[in-house]
N, C-alpha and C. Protein backbone atom coordinates (compact mmCIF):
# COMPACT_ATOMS: atom_id res chain seq x y z
N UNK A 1 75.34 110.77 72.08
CA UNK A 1 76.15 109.56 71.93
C UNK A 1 75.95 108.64 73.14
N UNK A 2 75.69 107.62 73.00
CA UNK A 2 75.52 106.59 73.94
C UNK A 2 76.74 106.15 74.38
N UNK A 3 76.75 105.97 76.18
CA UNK A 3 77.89 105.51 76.54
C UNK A 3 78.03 104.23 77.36
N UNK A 4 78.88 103.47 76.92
CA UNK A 4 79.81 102.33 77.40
C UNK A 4 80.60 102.31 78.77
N UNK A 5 80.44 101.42 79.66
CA UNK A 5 81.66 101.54 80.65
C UNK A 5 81.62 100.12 80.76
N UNK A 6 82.85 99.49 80.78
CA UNK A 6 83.59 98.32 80.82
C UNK A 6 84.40 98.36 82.04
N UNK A 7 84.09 97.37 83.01
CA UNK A 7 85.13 97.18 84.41
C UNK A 7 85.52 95.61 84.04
N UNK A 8 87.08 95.49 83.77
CA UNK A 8 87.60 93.98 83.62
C UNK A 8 88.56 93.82 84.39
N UNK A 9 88.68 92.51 84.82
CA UNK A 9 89.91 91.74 85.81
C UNK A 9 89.61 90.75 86.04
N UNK A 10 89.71 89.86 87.09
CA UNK A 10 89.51 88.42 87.49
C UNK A 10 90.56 87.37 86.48
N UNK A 11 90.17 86.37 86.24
CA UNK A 11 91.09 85.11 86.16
C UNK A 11 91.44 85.54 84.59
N UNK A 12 93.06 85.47 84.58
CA UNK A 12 93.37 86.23 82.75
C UNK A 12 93.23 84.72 81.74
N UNK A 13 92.95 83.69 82.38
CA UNK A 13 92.64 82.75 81.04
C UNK A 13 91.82 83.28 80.35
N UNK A 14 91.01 84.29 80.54
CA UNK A 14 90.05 84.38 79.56
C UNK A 14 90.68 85.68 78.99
N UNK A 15 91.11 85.87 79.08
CA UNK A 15 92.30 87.06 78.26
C UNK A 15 90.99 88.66 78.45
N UNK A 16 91.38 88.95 79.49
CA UNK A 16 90.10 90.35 79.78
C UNK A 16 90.74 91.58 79.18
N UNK A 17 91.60 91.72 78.76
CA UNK A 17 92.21 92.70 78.71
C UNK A 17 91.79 92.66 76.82
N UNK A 18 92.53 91.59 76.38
CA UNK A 18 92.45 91.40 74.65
C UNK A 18 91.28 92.05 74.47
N UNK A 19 90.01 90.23 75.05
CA UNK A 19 89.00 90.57 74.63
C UNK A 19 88.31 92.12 74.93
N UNK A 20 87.92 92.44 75.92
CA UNK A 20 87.52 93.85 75.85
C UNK A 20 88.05 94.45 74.90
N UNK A 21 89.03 94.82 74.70
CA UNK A 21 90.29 96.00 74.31
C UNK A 21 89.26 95.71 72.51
N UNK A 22 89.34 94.22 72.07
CA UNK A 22 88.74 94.38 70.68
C UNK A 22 86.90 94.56 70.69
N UNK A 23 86.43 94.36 72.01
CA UNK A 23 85.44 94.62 71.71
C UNK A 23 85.04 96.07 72.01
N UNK A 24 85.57 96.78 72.52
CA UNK A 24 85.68 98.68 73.15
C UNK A 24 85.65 98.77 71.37
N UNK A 25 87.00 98.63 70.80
CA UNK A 25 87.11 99.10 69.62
C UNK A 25 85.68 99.38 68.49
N UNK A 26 85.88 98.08 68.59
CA UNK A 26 84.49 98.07 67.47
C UNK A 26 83.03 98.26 68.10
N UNK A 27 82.96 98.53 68.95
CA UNK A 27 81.58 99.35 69.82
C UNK A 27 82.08 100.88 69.63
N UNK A 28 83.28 101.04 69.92
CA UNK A 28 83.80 103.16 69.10
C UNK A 28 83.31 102.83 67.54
N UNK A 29 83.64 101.89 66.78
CA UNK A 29 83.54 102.05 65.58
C UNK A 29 81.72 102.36 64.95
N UNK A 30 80.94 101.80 66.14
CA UNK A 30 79.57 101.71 66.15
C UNK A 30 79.16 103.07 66.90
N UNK A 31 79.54 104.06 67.27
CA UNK A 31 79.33 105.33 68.01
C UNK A 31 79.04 105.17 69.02
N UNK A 32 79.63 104.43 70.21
CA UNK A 32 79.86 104.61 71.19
C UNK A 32 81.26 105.16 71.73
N UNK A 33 80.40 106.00 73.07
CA UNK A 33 81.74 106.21 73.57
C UNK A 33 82.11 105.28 74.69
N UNK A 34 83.35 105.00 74.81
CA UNK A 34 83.76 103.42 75.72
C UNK A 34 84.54 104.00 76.95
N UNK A 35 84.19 104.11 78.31
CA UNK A 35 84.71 104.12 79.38
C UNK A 35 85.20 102.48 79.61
N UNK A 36 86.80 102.23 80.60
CA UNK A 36 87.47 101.00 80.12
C UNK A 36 87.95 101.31 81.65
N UNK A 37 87.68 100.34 82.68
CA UNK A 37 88.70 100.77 84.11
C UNK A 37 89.27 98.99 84.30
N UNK A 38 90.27 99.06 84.64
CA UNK A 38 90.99 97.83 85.54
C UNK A 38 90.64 97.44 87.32
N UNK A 39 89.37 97.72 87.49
CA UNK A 39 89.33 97.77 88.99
C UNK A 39 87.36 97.80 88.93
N UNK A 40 87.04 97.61 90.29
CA UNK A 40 85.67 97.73 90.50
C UNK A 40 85.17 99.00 90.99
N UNK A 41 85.96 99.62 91.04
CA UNK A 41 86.00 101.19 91.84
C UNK A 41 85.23 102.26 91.02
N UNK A 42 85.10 102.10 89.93
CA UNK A 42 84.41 102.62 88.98
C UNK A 42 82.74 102.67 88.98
N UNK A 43 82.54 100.97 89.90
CA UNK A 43 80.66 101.10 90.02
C UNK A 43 80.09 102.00 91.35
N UNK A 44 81.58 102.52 91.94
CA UNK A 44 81.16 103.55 93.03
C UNK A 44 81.55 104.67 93.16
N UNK A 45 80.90 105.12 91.59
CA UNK A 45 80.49 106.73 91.45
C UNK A 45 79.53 107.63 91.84
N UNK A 46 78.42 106.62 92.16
CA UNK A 46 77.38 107.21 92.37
C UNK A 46 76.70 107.68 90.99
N UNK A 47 75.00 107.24 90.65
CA UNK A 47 74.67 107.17 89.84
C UNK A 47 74.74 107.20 88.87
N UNK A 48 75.77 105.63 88.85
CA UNK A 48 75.43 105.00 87.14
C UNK A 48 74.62 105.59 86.13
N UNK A 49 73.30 105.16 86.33
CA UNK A 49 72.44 105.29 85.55
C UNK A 49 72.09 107.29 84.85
N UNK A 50 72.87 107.68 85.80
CA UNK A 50 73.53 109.07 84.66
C UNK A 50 74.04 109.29 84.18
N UNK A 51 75.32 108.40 84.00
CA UNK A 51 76.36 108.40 83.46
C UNK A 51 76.52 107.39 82.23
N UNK A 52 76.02 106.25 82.33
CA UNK A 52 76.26 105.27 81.37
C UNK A 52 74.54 104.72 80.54
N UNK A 53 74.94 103.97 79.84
CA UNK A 53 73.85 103.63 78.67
C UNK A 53 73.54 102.17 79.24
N UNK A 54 74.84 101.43 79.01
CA UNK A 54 75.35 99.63 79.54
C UNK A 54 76.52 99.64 80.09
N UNK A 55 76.47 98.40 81.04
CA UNK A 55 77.74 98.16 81.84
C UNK A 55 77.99 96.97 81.17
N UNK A 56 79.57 96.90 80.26
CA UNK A 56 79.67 95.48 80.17
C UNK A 56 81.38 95.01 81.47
N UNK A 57 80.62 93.69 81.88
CA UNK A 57 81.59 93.26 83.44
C UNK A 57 82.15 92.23 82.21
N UNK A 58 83.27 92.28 82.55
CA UNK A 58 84.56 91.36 81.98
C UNK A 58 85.86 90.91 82.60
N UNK A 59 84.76 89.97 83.78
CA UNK A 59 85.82 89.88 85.11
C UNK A 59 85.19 88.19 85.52
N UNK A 60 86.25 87.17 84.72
CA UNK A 60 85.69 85.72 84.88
C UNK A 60 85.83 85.30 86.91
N UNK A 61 85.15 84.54 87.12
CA UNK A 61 85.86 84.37 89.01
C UNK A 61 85.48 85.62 89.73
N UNK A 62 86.00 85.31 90.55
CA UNK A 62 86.51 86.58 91.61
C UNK A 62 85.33 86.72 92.50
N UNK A 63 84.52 88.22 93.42
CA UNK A 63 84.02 88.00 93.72
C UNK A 63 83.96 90.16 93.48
N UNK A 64 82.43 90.12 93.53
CA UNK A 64 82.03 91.56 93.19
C UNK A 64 81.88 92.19 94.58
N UNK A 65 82.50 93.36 94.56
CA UNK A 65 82.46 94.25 96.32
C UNK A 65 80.78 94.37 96.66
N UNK A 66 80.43 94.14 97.76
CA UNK A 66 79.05 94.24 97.80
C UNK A 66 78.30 95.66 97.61
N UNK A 67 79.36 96.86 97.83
CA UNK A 67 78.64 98.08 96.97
C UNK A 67 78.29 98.08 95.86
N UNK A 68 79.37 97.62 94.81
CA UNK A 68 79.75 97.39 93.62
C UNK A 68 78.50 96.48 92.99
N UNK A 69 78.08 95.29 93.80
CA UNK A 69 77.40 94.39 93.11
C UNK A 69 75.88 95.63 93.32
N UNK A 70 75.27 96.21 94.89
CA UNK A 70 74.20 97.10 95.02
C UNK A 70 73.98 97.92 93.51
N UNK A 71 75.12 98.87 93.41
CA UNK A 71 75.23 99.80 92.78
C UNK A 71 74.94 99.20 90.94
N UNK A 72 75.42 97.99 90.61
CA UNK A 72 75.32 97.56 89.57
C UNK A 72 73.52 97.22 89.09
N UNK A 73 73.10 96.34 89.90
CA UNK A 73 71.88 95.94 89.96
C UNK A 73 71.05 97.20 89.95
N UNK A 74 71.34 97.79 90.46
CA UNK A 74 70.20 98.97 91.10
C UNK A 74 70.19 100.28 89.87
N UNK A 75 71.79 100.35 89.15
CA UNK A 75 71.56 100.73 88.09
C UNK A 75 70.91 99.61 87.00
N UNK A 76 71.14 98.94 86.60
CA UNK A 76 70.32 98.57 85.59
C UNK A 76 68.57 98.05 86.01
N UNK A 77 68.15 98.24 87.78
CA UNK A 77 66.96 98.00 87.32
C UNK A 77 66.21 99.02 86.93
N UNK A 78 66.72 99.83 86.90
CA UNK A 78 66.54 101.57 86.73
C UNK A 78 66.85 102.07 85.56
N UNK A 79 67.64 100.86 84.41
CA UNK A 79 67.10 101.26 83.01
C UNK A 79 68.25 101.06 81.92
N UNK A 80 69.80 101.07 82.80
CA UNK A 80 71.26 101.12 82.79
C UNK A 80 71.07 99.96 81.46
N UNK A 81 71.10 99.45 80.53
CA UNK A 81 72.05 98.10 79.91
C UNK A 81 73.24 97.26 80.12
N UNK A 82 73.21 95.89 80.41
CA UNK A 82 73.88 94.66 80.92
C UNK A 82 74.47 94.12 79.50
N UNK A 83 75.67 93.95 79.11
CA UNK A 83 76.11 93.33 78.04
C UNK A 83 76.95 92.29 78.25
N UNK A 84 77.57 91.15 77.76
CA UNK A 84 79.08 90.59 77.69
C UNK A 84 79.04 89.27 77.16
N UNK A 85 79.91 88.42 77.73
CA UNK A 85 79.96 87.49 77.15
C UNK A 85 80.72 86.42 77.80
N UNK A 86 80.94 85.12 77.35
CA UNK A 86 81.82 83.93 78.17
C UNK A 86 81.43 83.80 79.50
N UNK A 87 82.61 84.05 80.07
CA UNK A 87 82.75 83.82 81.44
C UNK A 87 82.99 85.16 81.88
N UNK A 88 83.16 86.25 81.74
CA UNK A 88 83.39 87.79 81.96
C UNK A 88 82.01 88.04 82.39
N UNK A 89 80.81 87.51 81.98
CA UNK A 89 79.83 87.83 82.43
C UNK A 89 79.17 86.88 83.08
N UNK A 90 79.01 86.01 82.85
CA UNK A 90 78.34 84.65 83.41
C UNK A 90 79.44 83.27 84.04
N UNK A 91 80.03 83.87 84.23
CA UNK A 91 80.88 82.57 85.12
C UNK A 91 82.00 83.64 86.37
N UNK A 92 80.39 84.85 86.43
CA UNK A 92 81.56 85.59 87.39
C UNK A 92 80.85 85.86 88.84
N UNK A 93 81.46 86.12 89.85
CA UNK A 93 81.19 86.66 90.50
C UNK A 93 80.15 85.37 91.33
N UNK A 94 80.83 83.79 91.74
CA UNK A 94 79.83 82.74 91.82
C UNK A 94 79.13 82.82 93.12
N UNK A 95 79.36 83.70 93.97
CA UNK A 95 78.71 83.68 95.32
C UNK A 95 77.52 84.60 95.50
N UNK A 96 77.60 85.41 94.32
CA UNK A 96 76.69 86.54 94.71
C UNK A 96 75.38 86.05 92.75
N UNK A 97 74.53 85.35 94.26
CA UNK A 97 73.69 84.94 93.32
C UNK A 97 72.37 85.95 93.26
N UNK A 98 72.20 87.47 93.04
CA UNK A 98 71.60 88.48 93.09
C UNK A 98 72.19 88.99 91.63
N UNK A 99 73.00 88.51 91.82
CA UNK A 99 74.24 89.16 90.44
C UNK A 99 73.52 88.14 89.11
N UNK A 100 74.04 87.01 89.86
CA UNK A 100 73.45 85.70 88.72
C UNK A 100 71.42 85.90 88.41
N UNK A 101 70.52 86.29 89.12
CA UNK A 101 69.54 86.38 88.70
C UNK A 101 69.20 87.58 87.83
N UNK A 102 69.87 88.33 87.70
CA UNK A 102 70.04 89.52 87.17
C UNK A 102 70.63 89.38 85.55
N UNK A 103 72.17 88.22 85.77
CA UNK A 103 72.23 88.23 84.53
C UNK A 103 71.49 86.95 83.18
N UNK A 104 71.18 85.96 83.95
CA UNK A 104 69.91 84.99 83.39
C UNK A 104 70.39 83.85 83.79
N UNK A 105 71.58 83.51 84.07
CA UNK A 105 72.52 82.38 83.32
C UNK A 105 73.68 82.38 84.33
N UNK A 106 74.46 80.98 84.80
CA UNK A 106 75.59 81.13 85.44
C UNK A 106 76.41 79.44 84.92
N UNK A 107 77.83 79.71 84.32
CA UNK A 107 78.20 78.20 83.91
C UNK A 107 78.47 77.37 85.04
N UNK A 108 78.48 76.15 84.68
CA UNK A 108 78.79 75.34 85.37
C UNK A 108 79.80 74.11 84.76
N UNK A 109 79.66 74.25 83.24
CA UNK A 109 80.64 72.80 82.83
C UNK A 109 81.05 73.02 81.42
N UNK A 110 82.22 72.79 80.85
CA UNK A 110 82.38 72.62 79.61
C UNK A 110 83.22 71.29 79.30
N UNK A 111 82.65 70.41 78.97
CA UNK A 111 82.73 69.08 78.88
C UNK A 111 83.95 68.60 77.56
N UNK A 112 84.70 68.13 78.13
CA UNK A 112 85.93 67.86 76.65
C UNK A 112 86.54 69.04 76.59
N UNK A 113 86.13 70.35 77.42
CA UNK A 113 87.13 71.66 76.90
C UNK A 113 87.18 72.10 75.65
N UNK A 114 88.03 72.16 74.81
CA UNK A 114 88.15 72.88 73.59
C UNK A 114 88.06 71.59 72.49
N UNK A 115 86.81 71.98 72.15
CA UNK A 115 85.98 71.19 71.00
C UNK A 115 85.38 71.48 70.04
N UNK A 116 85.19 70.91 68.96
CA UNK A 116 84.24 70.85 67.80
C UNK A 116 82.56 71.28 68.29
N UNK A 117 82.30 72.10 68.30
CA UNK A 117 80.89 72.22 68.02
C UNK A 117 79.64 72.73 67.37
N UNK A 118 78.70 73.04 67.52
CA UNK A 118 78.34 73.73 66.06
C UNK A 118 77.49 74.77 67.12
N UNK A 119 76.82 76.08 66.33
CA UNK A 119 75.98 77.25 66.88
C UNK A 119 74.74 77.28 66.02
N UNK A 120 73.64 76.92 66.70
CA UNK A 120 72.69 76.87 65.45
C UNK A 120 71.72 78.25 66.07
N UNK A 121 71.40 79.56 65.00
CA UNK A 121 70.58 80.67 65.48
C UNK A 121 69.31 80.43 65.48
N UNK A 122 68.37 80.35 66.66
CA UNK A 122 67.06 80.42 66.21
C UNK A 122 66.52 82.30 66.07
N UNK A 123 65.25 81.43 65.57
CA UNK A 123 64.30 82.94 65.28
C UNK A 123 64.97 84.28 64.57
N UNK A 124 64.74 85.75 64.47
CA UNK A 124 65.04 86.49 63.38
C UNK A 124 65.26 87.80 63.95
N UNK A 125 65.52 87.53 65.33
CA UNK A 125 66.07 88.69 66.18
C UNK A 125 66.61 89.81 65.77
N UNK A 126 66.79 90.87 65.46
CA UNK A 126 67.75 91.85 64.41
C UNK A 126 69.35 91.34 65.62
N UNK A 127 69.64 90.75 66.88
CA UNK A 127 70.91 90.69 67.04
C UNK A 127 71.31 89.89 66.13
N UNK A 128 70.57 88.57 65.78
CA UNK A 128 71.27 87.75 65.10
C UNK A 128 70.95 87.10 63.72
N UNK A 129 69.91 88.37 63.07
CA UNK A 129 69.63 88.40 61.80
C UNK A 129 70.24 88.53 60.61
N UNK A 130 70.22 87.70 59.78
CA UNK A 130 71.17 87.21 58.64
C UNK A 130 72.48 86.98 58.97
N UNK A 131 73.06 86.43 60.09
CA UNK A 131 73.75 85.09 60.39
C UNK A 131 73.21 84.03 60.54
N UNK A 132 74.02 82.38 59.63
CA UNK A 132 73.83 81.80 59.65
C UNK A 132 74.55 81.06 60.75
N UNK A 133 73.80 79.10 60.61
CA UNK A 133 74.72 78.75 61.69
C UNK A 133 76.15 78.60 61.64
N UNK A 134 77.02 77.85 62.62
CA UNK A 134 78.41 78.20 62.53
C UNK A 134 79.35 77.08 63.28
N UNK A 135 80.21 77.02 63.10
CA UNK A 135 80.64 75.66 63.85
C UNK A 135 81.59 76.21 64.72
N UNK A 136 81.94 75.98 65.68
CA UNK A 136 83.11 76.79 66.73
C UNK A 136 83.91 74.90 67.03
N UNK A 137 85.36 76.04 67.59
CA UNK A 137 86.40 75.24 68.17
C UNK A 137 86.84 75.85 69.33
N UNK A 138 86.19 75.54 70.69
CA UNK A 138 86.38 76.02 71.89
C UNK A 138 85.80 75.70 73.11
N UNK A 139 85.42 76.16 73.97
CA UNK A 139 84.62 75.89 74.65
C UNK A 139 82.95 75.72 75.17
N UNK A 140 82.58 74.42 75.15
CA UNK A 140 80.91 74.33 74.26
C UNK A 140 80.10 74.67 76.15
N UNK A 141 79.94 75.59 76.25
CA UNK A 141 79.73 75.92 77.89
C UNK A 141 78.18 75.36 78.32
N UNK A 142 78.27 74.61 79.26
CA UNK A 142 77.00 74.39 79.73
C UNK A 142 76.63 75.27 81.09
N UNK A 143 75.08 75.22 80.95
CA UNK A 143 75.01 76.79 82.19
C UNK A 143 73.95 76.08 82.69
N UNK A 144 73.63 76.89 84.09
CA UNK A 144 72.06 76.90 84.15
C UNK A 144 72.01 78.12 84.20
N UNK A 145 70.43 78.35 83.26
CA UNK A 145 69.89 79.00 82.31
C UNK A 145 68.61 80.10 83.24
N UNK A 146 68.36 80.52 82.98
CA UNK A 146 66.42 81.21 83.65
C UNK A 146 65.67 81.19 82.53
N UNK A 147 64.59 80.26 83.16
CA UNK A 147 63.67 79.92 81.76
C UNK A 147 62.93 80.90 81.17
N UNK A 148 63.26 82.39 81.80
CA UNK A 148 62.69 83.45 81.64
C UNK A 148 63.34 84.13 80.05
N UNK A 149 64.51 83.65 79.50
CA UNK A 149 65.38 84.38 79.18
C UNK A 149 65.06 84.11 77.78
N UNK A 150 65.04 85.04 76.67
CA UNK A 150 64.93 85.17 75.39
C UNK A 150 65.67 84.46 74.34
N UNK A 151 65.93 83.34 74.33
CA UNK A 151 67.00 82.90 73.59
C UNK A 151 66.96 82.98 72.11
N UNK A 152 68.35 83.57 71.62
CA UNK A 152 68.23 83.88 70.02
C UNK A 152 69.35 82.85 69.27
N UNK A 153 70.27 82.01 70.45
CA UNK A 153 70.78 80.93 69.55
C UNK A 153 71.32 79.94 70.05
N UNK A 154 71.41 78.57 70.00
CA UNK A 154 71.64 77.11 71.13
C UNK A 154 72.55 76.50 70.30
N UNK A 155 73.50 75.76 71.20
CA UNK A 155 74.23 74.39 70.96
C UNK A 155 73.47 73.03 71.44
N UNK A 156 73.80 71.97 70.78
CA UNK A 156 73.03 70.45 71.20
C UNK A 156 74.77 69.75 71.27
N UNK A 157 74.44 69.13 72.90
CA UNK A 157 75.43 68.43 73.33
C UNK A 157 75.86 67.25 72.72
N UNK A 158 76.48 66.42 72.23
CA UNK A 158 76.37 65.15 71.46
C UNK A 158 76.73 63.94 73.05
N UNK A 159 77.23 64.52 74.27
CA UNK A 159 77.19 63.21 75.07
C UNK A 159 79.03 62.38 75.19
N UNK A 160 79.78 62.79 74.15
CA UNK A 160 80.71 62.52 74.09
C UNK A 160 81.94 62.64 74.74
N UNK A 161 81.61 63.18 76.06
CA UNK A 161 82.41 63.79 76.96
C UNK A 161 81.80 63.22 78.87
N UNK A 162 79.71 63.40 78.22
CA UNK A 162 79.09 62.96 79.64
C UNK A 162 77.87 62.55 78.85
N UNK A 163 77.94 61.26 78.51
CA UNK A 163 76.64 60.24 78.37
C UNK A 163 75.67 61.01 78.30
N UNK A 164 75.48 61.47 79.87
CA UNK A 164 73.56 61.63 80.47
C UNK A 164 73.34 63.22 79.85
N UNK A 165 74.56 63.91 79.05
CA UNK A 165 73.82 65.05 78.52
C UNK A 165 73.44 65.07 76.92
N UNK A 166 73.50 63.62 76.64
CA UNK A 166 73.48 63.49 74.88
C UNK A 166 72.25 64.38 74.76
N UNK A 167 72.09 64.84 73.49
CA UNK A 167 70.82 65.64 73.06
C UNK A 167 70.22 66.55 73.65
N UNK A 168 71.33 66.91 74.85
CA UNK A 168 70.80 68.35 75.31
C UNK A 168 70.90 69.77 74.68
N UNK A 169 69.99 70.25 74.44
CA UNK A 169 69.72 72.01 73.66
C UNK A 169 70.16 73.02 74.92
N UNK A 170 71.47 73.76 74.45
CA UNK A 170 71.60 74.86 75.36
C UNK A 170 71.69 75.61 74.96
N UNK A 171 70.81 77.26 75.64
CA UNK A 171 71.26 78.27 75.21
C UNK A 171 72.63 78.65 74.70
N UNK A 172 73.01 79.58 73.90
CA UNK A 172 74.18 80.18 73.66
C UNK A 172 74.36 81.73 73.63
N UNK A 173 73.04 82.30 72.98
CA UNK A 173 72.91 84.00 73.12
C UNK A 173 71.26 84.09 73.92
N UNK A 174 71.26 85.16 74.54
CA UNK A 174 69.84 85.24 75.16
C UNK A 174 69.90 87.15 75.57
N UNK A 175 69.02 87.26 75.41
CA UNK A 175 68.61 88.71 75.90
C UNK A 175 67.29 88.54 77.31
N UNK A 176 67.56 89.36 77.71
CA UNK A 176 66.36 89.45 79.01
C UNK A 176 66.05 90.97 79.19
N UNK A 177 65.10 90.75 80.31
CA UNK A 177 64.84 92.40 81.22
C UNK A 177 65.15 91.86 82.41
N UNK A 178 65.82 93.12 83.06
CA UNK A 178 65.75 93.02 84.65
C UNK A 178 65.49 94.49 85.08
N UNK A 179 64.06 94.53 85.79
CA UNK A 179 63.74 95.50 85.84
C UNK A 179 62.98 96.57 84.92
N UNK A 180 63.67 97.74 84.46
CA UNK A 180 64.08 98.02 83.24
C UNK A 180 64.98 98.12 82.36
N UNK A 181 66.33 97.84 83.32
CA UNK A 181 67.47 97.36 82.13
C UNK A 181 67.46 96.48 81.19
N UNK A 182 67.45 96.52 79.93
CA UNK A 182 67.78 95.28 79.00
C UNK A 182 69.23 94.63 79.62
N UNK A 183 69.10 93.20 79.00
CA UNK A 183 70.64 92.31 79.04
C UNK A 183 70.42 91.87 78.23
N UNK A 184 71.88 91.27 77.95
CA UNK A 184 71.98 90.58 76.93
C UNK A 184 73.37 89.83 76.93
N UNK A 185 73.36 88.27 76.60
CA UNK A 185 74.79 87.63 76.88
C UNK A 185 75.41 86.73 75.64
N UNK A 186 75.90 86.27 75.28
CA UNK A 186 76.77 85.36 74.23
C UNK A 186 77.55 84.35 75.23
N UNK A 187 77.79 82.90 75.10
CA UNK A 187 78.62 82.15 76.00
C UNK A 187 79.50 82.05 75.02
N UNK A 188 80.02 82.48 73.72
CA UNK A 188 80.93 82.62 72.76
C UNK A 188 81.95 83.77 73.23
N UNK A 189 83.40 83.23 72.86
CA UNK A 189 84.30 84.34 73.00
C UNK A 189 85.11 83.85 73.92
N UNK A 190 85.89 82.74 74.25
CA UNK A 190 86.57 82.47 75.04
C UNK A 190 87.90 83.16 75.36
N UNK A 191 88.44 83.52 74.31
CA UNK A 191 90.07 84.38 74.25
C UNK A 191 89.72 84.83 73.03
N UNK A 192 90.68 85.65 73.29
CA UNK A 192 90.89 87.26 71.88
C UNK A 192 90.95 86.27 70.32
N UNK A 193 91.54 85.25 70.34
CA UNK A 193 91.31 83.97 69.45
C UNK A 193 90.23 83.75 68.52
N UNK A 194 88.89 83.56 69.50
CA UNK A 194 87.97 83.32 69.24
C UNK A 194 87.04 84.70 68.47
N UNK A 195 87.59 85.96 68.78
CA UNK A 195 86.52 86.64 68.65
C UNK A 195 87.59 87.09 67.11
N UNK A 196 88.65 86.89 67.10
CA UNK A 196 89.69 86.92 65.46
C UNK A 196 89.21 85.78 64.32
N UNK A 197 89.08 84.86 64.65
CA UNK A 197 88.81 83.90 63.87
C UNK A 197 87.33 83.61 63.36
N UNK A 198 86.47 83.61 64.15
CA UNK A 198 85.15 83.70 63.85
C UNK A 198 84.09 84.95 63.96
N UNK A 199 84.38 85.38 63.36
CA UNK A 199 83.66 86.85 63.21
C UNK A 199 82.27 87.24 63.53
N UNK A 200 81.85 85.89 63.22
CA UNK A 200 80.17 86.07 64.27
C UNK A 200 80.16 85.64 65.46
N UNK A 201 81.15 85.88 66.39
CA UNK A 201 80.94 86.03 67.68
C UNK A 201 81.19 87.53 68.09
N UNK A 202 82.05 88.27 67.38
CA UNK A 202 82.05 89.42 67.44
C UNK A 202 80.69 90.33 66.93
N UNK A 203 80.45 90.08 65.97
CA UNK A 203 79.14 90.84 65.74
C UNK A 203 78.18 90.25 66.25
N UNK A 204 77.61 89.44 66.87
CA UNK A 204 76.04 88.80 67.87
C UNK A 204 77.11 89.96 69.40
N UNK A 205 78.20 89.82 69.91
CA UNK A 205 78.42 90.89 70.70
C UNK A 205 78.27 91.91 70.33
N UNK A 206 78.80 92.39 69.51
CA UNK A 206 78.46 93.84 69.24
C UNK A 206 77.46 94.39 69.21
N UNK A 207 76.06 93.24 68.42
CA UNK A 207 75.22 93.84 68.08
C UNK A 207 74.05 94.11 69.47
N UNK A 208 73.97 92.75 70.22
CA UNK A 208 73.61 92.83 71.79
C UNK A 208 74.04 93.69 72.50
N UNK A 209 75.16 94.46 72.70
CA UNK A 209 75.42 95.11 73.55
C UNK A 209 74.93 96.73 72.88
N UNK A 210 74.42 97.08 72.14
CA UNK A 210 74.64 97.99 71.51
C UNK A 210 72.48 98.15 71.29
N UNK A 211 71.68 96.67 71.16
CA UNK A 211 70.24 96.67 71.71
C UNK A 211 70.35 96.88 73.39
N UNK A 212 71.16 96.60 73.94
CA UNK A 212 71.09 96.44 75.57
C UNK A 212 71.29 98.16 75.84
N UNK A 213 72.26 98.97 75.09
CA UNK A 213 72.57 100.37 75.17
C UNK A 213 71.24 101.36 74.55
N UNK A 214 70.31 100.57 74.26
CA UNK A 214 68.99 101.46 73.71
C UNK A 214 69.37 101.47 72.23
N UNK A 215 70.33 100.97 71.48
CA UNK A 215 70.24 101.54 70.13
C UNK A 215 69.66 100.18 69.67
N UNK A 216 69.37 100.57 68.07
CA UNK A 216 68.94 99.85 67.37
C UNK A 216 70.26 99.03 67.01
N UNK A 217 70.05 97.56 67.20
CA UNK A 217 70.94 96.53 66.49
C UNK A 217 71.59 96.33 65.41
N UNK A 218 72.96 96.60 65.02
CA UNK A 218 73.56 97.17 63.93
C UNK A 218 73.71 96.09 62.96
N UNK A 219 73.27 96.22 61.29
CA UNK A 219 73.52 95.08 61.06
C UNK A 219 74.87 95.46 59.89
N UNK A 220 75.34 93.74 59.76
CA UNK A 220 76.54 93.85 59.48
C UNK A 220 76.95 94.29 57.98
């Protein structure tokens, strides 16, 4: 059985507790087993990469202990899996940019806040195979990106918030390597909300974190 460990905290707008709590669930429902800690104390066990499959971090802000950040990296370049999503994964940890090259992607703006936008999937990825596109009401996140990074699905900015970004294409899901760890991220999932109401943000997570854990991508 492939295993899960989830470390969440940092800023609760993004509701770390919900979201995890429904995404643990339905990753058990997929045969994993889900390790779940409230603290960073957990990435200093000493070798990760014996213990776990993927680490998904679900901690928006804050700042990662510098063992914690060693110990993280060093397991997944060594083979560990990187999963998450929003800001739990990519809008965390903004000083420790070792962290950010690792995970592809770090935000920087969501323009108008909670908005109309649409999710269009490219290519035929098994994460995000036979979903179509989708329209969201939330936060349309702009990042900078690593042009290295696999992208399997983008938003286009319309400008309506900041002129000079009309017709910009941004990632939204992307998978990478670091090292030999797989990653893999979603900027979907803002609060427990989002992942209730639109159901393909839950399964493009599920199914990423679960290619990032070595298994085959579950389809729905």
């Amino acid at each position: 059985m492939k295993k899960a460990l989830i470390f969440r905290g940092g800023w609760e707008g993004h509701e770390p507790v919900q979201t995890s709590d429904i995404v643990a669930d339905s990753l058990r429902a997929r045969g994993l087993d889900v390790e779940v800690y409230d603290s960073q104390d957990c990435l200093l066990q000493g070798n990760l990469e014996n213990k776990y499959d993927v680490v998904i971090p679900v901690w928006t802000m804050g700042d990662l202990i510098p063992e914690g950040s060693i110990a993280l990296r060093t397991a997944v370049m060594n083979g560990v899996g990187l999963g998450g999503w929003h800001g739990g994964l990519c809008d965390a940890f903004r000083q420790d940019t070792e962290y950010q090259f690792m995970t592809g992607g770090q935000w920087v703006a969501h323009p108008g806040n909670i908005i109309d936008y649409r999710v269009e999937i490219t290519g035929k990825d098994p994460i995000v195979k036979g979903i179509s596109d989708f329209n969201m009401h939330s936060e349309q996140y702009y990042m900078h990106v690593d042009p290295g990074n696999e992208v399997l699905a983008v938003t286009r900015f319309n400008g309506a918030h900041c002129p000079w970004i009309d017709g910009t294409v941004m990632p939204v899901v992307w998978k990478r390597m670091y090292g030999k760890g797989k990653v893999f991220y979603s900027s979907l999932g803002h609060n427990a909300d989002d992942f209730r109401q639109v159901p393909q943000i839950l399964e493009i997570v599920i199914r990423g974190i679960c290619w990032a854990a070595g298994m085959e991508a579950p389809k729905q």
